[in-house]
C-alpha atoms as a PDB file:
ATOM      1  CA  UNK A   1     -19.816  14.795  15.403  1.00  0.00           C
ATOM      2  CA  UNK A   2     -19.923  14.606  11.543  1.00  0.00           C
ATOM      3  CA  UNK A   3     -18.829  11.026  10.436  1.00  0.00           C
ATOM      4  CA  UNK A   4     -17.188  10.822   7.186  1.00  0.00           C
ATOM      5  CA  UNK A   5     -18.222   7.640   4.503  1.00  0.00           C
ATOM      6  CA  UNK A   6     -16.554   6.694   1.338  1.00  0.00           C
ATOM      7  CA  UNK A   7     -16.103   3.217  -0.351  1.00  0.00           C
ATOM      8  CA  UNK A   8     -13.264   1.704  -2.132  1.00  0.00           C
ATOM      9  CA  UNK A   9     -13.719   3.275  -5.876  1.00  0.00           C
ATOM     10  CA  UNK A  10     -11.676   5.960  -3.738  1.00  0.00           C
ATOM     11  CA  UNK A  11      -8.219   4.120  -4.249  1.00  0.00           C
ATOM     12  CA  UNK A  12      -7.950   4.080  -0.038  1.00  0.00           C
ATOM     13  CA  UNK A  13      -6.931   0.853   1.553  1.00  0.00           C
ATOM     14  CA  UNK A  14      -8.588  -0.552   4.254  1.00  0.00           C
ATOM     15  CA  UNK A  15      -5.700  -0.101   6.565  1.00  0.00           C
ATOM     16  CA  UNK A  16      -5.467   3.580   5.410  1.00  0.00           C
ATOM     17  CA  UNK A  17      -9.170   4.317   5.994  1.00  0.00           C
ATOM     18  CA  UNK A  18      -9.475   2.789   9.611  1.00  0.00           C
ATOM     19  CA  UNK A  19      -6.064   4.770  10.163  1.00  0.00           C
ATOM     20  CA  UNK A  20      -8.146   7.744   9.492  1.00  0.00           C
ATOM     21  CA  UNK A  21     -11.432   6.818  10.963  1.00  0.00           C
ATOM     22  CA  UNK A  22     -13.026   7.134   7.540  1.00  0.00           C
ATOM     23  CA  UNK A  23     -16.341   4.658   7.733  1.00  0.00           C
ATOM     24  CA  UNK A  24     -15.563   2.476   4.385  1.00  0.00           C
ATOM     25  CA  UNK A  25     -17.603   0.494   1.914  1.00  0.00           C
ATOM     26  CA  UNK A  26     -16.550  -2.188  -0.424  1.00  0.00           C
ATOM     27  CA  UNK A  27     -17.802  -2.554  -4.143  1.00  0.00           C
ATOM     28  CA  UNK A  28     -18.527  -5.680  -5.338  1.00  0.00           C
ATOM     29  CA  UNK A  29     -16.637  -7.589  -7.548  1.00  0.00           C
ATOM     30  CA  UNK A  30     -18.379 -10.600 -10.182  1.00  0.00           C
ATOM     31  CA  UNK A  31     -17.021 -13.298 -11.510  1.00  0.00           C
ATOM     32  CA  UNK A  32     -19.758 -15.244 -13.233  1.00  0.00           C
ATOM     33  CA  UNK A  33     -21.749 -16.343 -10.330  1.00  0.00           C
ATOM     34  CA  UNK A  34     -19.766 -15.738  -7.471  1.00  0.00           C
ATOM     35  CA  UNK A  35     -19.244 -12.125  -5.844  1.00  0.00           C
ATOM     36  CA  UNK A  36     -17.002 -10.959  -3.844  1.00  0.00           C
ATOM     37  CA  UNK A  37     -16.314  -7.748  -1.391  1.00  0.00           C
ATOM     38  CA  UNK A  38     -13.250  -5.820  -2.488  1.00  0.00           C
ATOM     39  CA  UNK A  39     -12.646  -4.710   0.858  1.00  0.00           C
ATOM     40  CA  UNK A  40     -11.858  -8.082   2.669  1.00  0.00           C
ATOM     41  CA  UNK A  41     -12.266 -11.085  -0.049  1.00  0.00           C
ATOM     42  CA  UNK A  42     -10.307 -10.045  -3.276  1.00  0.00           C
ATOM     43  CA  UNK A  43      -7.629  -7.865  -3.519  1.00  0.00           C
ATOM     44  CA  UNK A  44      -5.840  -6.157  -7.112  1.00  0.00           C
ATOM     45  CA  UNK A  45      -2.900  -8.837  -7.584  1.00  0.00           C
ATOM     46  CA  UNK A  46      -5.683 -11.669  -6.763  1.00  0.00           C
ATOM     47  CA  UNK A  47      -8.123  -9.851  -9.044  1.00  0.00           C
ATOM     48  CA  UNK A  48      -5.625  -9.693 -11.796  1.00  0.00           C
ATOM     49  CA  UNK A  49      -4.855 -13.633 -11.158  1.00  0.00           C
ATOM     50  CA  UNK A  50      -8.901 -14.536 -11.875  1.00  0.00           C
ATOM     51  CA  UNK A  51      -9.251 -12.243 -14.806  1.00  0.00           C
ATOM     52  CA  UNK A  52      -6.303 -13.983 -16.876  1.00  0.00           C
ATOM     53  CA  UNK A  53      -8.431 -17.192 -16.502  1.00  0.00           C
ATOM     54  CA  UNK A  54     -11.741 -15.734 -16.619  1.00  0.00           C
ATOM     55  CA  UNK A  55     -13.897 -16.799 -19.806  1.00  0.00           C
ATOM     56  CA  UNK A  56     -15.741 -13.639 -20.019  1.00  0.00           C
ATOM     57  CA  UNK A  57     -15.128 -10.100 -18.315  1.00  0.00           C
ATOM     58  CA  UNK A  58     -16.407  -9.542 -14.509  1.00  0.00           C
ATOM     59  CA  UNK A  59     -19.249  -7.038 -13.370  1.00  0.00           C
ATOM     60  CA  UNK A  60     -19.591  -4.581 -10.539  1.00  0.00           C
ATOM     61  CA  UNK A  61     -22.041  -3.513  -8.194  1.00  0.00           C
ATOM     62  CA  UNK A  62     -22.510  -0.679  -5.803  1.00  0.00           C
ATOM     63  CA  UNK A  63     -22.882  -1.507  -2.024  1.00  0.00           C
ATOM     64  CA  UNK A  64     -26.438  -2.585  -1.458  1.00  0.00           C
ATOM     65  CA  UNK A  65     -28.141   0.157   1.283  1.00  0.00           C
ATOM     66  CA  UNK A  66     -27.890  -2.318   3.952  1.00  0.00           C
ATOM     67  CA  UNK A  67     -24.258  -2.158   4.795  1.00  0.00           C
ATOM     68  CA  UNK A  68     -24.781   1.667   5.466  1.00  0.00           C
ATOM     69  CA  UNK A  69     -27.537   0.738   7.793  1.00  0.00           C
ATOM     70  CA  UNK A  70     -24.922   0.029  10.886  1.00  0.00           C
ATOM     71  CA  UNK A  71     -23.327   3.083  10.556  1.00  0.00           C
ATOM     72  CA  UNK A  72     -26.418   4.600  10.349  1.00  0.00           C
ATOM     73  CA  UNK A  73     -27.802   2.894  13.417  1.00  0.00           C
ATOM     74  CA  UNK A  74     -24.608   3.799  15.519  1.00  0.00           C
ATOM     75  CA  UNK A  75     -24.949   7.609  14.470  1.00  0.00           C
ATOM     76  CA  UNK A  76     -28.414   7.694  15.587  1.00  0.00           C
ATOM     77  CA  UNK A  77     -27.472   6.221  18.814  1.00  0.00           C
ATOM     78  CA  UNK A  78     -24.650   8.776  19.266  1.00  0.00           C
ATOM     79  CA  UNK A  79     -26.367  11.922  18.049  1.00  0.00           C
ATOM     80  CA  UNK A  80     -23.778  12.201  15.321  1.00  0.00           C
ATOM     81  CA  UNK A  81     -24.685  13.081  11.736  1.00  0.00           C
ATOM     82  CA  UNK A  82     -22.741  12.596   7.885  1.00  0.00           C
ATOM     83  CA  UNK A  83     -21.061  13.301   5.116  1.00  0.00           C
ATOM     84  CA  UNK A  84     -21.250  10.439   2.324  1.00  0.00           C
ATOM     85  CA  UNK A  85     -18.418  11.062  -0.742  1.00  0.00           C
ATOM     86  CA  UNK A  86     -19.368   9.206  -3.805  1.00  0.00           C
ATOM     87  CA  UNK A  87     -18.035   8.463  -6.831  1.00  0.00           C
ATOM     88  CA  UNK A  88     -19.541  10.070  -9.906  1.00  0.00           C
ATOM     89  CA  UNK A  89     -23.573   8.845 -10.591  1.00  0.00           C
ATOM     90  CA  UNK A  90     -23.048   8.350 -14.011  1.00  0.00           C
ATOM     91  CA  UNK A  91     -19.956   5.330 -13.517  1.00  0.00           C
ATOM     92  CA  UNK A  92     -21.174   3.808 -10.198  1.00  0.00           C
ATOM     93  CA  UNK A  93     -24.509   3.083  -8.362  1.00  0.00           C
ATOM     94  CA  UNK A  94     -22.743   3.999  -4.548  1.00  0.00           C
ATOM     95  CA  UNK A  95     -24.286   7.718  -4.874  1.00  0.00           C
ATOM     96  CA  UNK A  96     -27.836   5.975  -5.333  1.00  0.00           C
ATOM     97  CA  UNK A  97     -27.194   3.222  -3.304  1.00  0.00           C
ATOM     98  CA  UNK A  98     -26.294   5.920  -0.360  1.00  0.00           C
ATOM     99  CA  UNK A  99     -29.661   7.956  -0.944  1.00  0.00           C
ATOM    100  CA  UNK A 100     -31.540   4.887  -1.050  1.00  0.00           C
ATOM    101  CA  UNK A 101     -30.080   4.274   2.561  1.00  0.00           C
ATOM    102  CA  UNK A 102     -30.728   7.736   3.707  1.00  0.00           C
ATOM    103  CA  UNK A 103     -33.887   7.649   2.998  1.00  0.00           C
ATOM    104  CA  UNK A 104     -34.193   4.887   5.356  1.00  0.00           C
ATOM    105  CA  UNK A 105     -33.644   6.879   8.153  1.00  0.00           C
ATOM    106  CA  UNK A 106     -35.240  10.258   8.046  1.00  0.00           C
ATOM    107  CA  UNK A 107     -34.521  11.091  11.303  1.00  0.00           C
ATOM    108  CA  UNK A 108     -30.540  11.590  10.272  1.00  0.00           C
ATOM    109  CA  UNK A 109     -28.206  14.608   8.779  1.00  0.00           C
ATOM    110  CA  UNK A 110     -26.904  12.576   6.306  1.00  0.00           C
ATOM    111  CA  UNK A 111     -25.507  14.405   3.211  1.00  0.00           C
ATOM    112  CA  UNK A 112     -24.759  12.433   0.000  1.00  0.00           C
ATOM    113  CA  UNK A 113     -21.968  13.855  -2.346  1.00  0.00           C
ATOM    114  CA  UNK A 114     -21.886  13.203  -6.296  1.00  0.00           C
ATOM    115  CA  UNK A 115     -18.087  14.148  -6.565  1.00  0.00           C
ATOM    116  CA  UNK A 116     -18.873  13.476 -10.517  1.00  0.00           C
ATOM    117  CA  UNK A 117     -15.081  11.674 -10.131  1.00  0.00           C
ATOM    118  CA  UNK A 118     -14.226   8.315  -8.978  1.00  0.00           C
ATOM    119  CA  UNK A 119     -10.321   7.387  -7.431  1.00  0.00           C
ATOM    120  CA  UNK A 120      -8.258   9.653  -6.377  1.00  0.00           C
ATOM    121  CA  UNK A 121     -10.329  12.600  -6.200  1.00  0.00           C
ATOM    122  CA  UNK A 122     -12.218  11.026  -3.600  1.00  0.00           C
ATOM    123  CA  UNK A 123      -9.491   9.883  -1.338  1.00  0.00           C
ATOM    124  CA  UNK A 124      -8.203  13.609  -1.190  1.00  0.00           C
ATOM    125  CA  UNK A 125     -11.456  15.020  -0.384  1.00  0.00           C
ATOM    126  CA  UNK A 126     -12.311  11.935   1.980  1.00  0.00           C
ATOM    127  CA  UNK A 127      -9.300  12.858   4.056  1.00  0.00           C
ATOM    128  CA  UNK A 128      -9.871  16.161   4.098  1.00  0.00           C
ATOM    129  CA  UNK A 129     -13.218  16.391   4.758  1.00  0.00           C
ATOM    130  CA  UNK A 130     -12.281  14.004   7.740  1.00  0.00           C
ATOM    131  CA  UNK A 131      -9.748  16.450   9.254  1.00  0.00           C
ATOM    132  CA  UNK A 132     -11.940  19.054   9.005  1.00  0.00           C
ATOM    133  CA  UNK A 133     -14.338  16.976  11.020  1.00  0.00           C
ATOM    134  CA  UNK A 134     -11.977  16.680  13.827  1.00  0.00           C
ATOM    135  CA  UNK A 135     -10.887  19.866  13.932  1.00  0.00           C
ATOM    136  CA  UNK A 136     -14.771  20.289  14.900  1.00  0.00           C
ATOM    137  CA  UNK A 137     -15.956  22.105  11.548  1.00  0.00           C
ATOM    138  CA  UNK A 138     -19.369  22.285  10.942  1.00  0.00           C
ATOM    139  CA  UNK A 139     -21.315  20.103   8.933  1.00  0.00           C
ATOM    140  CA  UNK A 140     -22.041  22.618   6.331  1.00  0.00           C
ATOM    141  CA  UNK A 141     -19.213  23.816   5.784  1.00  0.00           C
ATOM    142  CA  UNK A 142     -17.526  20.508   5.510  1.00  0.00           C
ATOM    143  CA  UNK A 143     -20.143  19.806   2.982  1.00  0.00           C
ATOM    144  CA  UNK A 144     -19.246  23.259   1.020  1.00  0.00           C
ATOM    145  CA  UNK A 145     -15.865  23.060   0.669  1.00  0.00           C
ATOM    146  CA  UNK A 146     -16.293  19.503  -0.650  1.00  0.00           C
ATOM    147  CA  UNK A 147     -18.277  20.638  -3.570  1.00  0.00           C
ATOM    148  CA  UNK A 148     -15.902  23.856  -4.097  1.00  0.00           C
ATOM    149  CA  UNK A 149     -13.094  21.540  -4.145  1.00  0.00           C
ATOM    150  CA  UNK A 150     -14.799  19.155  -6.356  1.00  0.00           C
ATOM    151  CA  UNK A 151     -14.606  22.771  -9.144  1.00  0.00           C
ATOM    152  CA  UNK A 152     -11.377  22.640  -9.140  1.00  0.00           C
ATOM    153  CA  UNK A 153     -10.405  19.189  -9.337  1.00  0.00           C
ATOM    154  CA  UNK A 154      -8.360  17.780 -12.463  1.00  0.00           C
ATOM    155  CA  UNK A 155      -8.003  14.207 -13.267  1.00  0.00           C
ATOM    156  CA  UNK A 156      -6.029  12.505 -16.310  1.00  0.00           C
ATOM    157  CA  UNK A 157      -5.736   8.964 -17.148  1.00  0.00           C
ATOM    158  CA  UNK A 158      -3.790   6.507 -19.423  1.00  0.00           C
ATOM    159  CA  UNK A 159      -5.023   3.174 -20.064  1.00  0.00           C
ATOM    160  CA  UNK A 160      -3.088   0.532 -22.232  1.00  0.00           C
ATOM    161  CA  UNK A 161      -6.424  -0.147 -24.133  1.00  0.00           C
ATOM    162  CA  UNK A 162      -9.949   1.142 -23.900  1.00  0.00           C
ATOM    163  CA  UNK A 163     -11.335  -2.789 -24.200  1.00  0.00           C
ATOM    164  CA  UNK A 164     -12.220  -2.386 -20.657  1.00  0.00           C
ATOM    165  CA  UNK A 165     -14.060   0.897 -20.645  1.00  0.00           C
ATOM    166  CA  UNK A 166     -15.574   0.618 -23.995  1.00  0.00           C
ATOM    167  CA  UNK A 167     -17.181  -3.568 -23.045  1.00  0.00           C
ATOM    168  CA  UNK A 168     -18.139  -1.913 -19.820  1.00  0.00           C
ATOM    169  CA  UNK A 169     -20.346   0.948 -21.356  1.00  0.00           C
ATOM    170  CA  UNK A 170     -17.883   3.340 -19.166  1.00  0.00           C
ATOM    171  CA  UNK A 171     -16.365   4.927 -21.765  1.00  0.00           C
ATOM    172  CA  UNK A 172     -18.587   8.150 -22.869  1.00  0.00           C
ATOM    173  CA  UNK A 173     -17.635  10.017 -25.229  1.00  0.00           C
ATOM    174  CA  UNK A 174     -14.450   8.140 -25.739  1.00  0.00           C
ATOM    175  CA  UNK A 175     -16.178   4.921 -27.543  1.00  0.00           C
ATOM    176  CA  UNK A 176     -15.855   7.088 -31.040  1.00  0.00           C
ATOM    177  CA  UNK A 177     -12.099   6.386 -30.920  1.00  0.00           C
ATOM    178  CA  UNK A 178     -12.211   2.835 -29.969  1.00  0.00           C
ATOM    179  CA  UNK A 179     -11.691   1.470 -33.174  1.00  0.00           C
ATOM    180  CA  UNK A 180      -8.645   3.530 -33.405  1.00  0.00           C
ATOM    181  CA  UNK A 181      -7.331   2.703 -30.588  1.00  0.00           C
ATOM    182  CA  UNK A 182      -4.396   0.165 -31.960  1.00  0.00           C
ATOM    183  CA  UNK A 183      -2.655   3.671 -34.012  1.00  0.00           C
ATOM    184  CA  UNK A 184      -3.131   6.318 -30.751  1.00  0.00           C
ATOM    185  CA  UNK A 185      -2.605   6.728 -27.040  1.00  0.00           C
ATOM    186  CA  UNK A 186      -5.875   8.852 -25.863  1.00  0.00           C
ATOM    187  CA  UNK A 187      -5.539  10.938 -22.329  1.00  0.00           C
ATOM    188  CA  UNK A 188      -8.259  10.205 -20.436  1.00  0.00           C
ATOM    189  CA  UNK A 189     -10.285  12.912 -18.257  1.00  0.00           C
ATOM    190  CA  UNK A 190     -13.586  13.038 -16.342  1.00  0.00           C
ATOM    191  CA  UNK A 191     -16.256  15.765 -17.737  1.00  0.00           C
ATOM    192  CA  UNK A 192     -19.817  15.690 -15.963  1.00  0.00           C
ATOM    193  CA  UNK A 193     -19.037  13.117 -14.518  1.00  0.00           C
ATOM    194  CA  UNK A 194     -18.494  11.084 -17.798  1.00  0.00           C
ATOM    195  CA  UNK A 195     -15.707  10.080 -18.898  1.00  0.00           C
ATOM    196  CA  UNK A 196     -14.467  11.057 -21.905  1.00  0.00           C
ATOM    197  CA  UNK A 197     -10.963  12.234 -24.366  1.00  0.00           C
ATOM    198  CA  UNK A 198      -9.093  15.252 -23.513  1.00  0.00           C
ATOM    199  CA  UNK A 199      -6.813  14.510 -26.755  1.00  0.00           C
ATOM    200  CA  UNK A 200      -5.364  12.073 -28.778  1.00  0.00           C
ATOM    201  CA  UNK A 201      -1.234  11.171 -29.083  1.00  0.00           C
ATOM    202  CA  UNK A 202       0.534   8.590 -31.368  1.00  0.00           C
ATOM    203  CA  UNK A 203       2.465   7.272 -28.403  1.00  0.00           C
ATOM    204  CA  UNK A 204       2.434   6.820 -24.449  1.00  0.00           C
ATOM    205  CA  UNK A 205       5.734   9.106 -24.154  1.00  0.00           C
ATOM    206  CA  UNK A 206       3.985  11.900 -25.747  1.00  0.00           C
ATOM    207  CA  UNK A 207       0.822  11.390 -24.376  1.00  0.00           C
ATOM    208  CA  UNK A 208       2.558  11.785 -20.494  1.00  0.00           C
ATOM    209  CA  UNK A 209       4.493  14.745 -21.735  1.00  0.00           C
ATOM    210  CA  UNK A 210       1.370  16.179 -22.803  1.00  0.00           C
ATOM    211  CA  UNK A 211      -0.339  15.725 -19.733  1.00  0.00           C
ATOM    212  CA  UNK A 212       3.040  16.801 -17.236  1.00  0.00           C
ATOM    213  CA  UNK A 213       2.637  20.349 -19.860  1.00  0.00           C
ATOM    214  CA  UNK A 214      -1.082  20.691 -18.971  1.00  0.00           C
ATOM    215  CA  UNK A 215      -0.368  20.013 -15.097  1.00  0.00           C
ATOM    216  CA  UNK A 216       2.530  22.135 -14.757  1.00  0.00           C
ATOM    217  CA  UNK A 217       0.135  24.784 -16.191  1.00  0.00           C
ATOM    218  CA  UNK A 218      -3.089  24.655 -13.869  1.00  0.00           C
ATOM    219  CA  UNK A 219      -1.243  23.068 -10.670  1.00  0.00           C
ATOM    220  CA  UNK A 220      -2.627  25.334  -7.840  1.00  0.00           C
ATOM    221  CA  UNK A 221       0.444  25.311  -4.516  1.00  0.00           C
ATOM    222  CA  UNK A 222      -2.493  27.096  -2.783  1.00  0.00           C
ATOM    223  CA  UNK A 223      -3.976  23.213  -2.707  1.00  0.00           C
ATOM    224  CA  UNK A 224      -1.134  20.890  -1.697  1.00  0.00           C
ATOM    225  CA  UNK A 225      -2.811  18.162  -2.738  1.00  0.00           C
ATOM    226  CA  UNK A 226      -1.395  15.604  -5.852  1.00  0.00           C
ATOM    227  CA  UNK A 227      -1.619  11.901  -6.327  1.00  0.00           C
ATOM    228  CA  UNK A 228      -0.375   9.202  -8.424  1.00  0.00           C
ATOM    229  CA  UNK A 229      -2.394   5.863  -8.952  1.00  0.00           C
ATOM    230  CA  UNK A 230      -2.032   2.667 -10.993  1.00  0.00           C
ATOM    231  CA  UNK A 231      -3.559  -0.933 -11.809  1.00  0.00           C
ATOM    232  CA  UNK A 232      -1.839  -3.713 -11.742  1.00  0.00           C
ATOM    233  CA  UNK A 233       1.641  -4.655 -11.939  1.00  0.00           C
ATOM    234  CA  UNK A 234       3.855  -1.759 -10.651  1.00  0.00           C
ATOM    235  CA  UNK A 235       7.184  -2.935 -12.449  1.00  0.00           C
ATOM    236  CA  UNK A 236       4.868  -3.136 -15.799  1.00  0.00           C
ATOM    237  CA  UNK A 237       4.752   0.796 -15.530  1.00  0.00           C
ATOM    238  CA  UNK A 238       7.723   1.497 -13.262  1.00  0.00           C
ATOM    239  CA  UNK A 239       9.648   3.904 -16.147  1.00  0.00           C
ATOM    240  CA  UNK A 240       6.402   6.021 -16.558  1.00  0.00           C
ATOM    241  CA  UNK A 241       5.957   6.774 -12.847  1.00  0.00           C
ATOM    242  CA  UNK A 242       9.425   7.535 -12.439  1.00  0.00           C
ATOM    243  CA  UNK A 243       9.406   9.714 -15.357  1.00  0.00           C
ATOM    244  CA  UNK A 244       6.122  11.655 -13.779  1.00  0.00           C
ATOM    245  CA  UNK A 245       7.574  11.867 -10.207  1.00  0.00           C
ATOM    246  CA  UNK A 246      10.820  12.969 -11.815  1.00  0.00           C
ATOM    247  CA  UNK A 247       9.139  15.702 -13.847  1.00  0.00           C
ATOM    248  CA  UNK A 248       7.234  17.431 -10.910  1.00  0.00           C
ATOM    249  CA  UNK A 249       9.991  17.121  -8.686  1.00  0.00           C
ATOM    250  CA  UNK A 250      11.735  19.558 -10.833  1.00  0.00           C
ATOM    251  CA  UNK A 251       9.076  21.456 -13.039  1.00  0.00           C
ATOM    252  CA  UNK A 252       6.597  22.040  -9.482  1.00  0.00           C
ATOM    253  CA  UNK A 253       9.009  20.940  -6.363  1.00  0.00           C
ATOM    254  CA  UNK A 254       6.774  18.327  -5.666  1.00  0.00           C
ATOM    255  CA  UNK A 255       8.814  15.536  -3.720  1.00  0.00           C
ATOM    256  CA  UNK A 256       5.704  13.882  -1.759  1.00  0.00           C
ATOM    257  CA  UNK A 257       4.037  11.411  -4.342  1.00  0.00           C
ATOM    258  CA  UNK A 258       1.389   9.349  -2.526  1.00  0.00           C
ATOM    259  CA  UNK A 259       0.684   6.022  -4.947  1.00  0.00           C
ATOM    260  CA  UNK A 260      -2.896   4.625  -5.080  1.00  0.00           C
ATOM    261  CA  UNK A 261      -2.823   1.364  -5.997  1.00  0.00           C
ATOM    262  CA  UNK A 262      -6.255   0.880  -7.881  1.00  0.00           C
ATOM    263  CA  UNK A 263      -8.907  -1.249  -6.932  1.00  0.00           C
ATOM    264  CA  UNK A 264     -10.151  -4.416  -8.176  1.00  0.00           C
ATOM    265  CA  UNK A 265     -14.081  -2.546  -8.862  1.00  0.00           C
ATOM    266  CA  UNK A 266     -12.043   0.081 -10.570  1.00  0.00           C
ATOM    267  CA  UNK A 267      -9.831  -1.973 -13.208  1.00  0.00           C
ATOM    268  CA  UNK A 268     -13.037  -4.210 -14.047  1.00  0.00           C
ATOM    269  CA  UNK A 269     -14.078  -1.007 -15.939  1.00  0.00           C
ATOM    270  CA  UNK A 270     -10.243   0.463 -16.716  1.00  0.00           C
ATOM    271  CA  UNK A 271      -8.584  -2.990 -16.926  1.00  0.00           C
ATOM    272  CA  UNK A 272      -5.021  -3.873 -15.108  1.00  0.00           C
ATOM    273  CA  UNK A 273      -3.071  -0.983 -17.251  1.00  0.00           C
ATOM    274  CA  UNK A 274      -3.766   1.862 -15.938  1.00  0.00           C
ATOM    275  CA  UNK A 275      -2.152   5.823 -14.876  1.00  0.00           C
ATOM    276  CA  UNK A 276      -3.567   8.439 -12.913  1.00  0.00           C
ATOM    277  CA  UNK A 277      -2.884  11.636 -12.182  1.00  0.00           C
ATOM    278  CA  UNK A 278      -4.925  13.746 -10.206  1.00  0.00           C
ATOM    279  CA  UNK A 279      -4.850  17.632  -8.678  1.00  0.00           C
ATOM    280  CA  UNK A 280      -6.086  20.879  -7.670  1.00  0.00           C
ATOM    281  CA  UNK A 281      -6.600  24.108 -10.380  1.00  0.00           C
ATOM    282  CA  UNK A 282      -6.311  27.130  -9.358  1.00  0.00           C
END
């Protein structure tokens, strides 16, 4: 049997991933000296709470290789193998923290994916790699249509500032607008792995627009897949995820909108204001 792994820069809860049998991860969250697991000992609204009082911004780290090491051990006993979705090498230390554990058992299948994207991305392919693994699919080609999905996977983003991303070192190519940032709205995207500025508007309403034009225009119905996430507050943003969900509806007859809610590892780097909309090209 092929188990499937992925870790909480996927936008999954923890209910959602033991509803699918998905083995899950936590990052870890840092607040001066004390850490915490994302998965069990800080949620978003609670993560929000500490950073309005914090005196300096938190850190993040990747799952150490040891908390792989019981899955690991209970695949060995039951001659399974594994498929390992990561977030993108360049913003996280998971895909290097998995081959570090992989290494420490030879004896294993255990295939480690750089989906050079982080959120929702993952979450799709984390599911479907998982039914696909039920359904009794090989490991190979589970592990091939992964990486052909990851070609054709689109992801946009809207942050209220790039402070976050730009203190964080997370930013890419992006950190040449930052000190523009006060006069423009950027749309964020993923490139390499990297992310980076798909273009520049002077305000949020056209910046969405922009990005429901270039989605309407590469959405691929042959991959039924689209999702929604945000940070923080969901009333702060309520008008702008009605407007998206509205806009689909009627410009791509999407009426299924699933709603990540970001997080706490992923708004350390994005902050609490945060949009994203993610698909399949054709």
């Amino acid at each position: 049997m092929t188990i499937i792994i992925g870790d909480t820069t996927s936008g999954l809860t923890v209910e959602e991933a033991k509803a699918y049998s998905i083995e899950y991860l936590p990052q870890i969250v840092i607040f001066g000296d004390v850490s915490y697991r994302d998965d069990i000992e800080i949620d978003t609204d609670t993560y929000v709470r500490k950073l309005k009082s914090a005196k300096s911004l938190p850190k993040t780290a990747a799952p150490p290789p040891a908390l792989y090491h019981p899955i690991f051990e209970k695949m060995r006993e039951n001659n399974d193998n594994a498929i390992i979705i990561c977030p993108s090498q360049f913003v996280s230390g998971t895909y290097r923290s998995a081959l570090t554990a992989r290494n420490d058992f030879p004896d294993l299948d255990i295939r480690v994916i750089d989906t050079k994207f982080i959120g929702p991305p993952m979450a799709m392919e984390l599911i479907e790699a998982k039914k696909m693994a039920d359904m009794g699919v090989s490991i190979d080609e589970i592990e091939n249509h992964i990486n052909m999905l990851n070609q054709h996977t689109r992801l946009f983003a809207l942050v209220d500032t790039l402070e976050f991303l730009y203190k964080g070192g997370r930013i890419g190519g992006a950190s040449k607008i930052f000190g523009d940032v006060l006069q423009i709205k950027p749309i964020l995207t993923v490139k390499d792995g990297v992310v980076d500025v798909f273009e520049k508007q002077r305000t949020s309403k056209k910046a969405i627009t922009r990005v429901i034009d270039v989605v309407e225009s590469e959405y691929s119905k042959d991959y039924q897949h689209f999702h929604l996430a945000m940070a923080g507050n969901v009333n702060l943003h309520k008008e702008d995820i009605e407007y998206f969900q509205r806009e689909f509806s009627e410009r791509l007859g999407i009426t299924d909108f699933p709603l990540f809610k970001v997080p706490p590892a992923f708004m350390v780097h994005a902050g609490p204001g945060l949009i994203m909309v993610t698909y399949f090209t054709v």
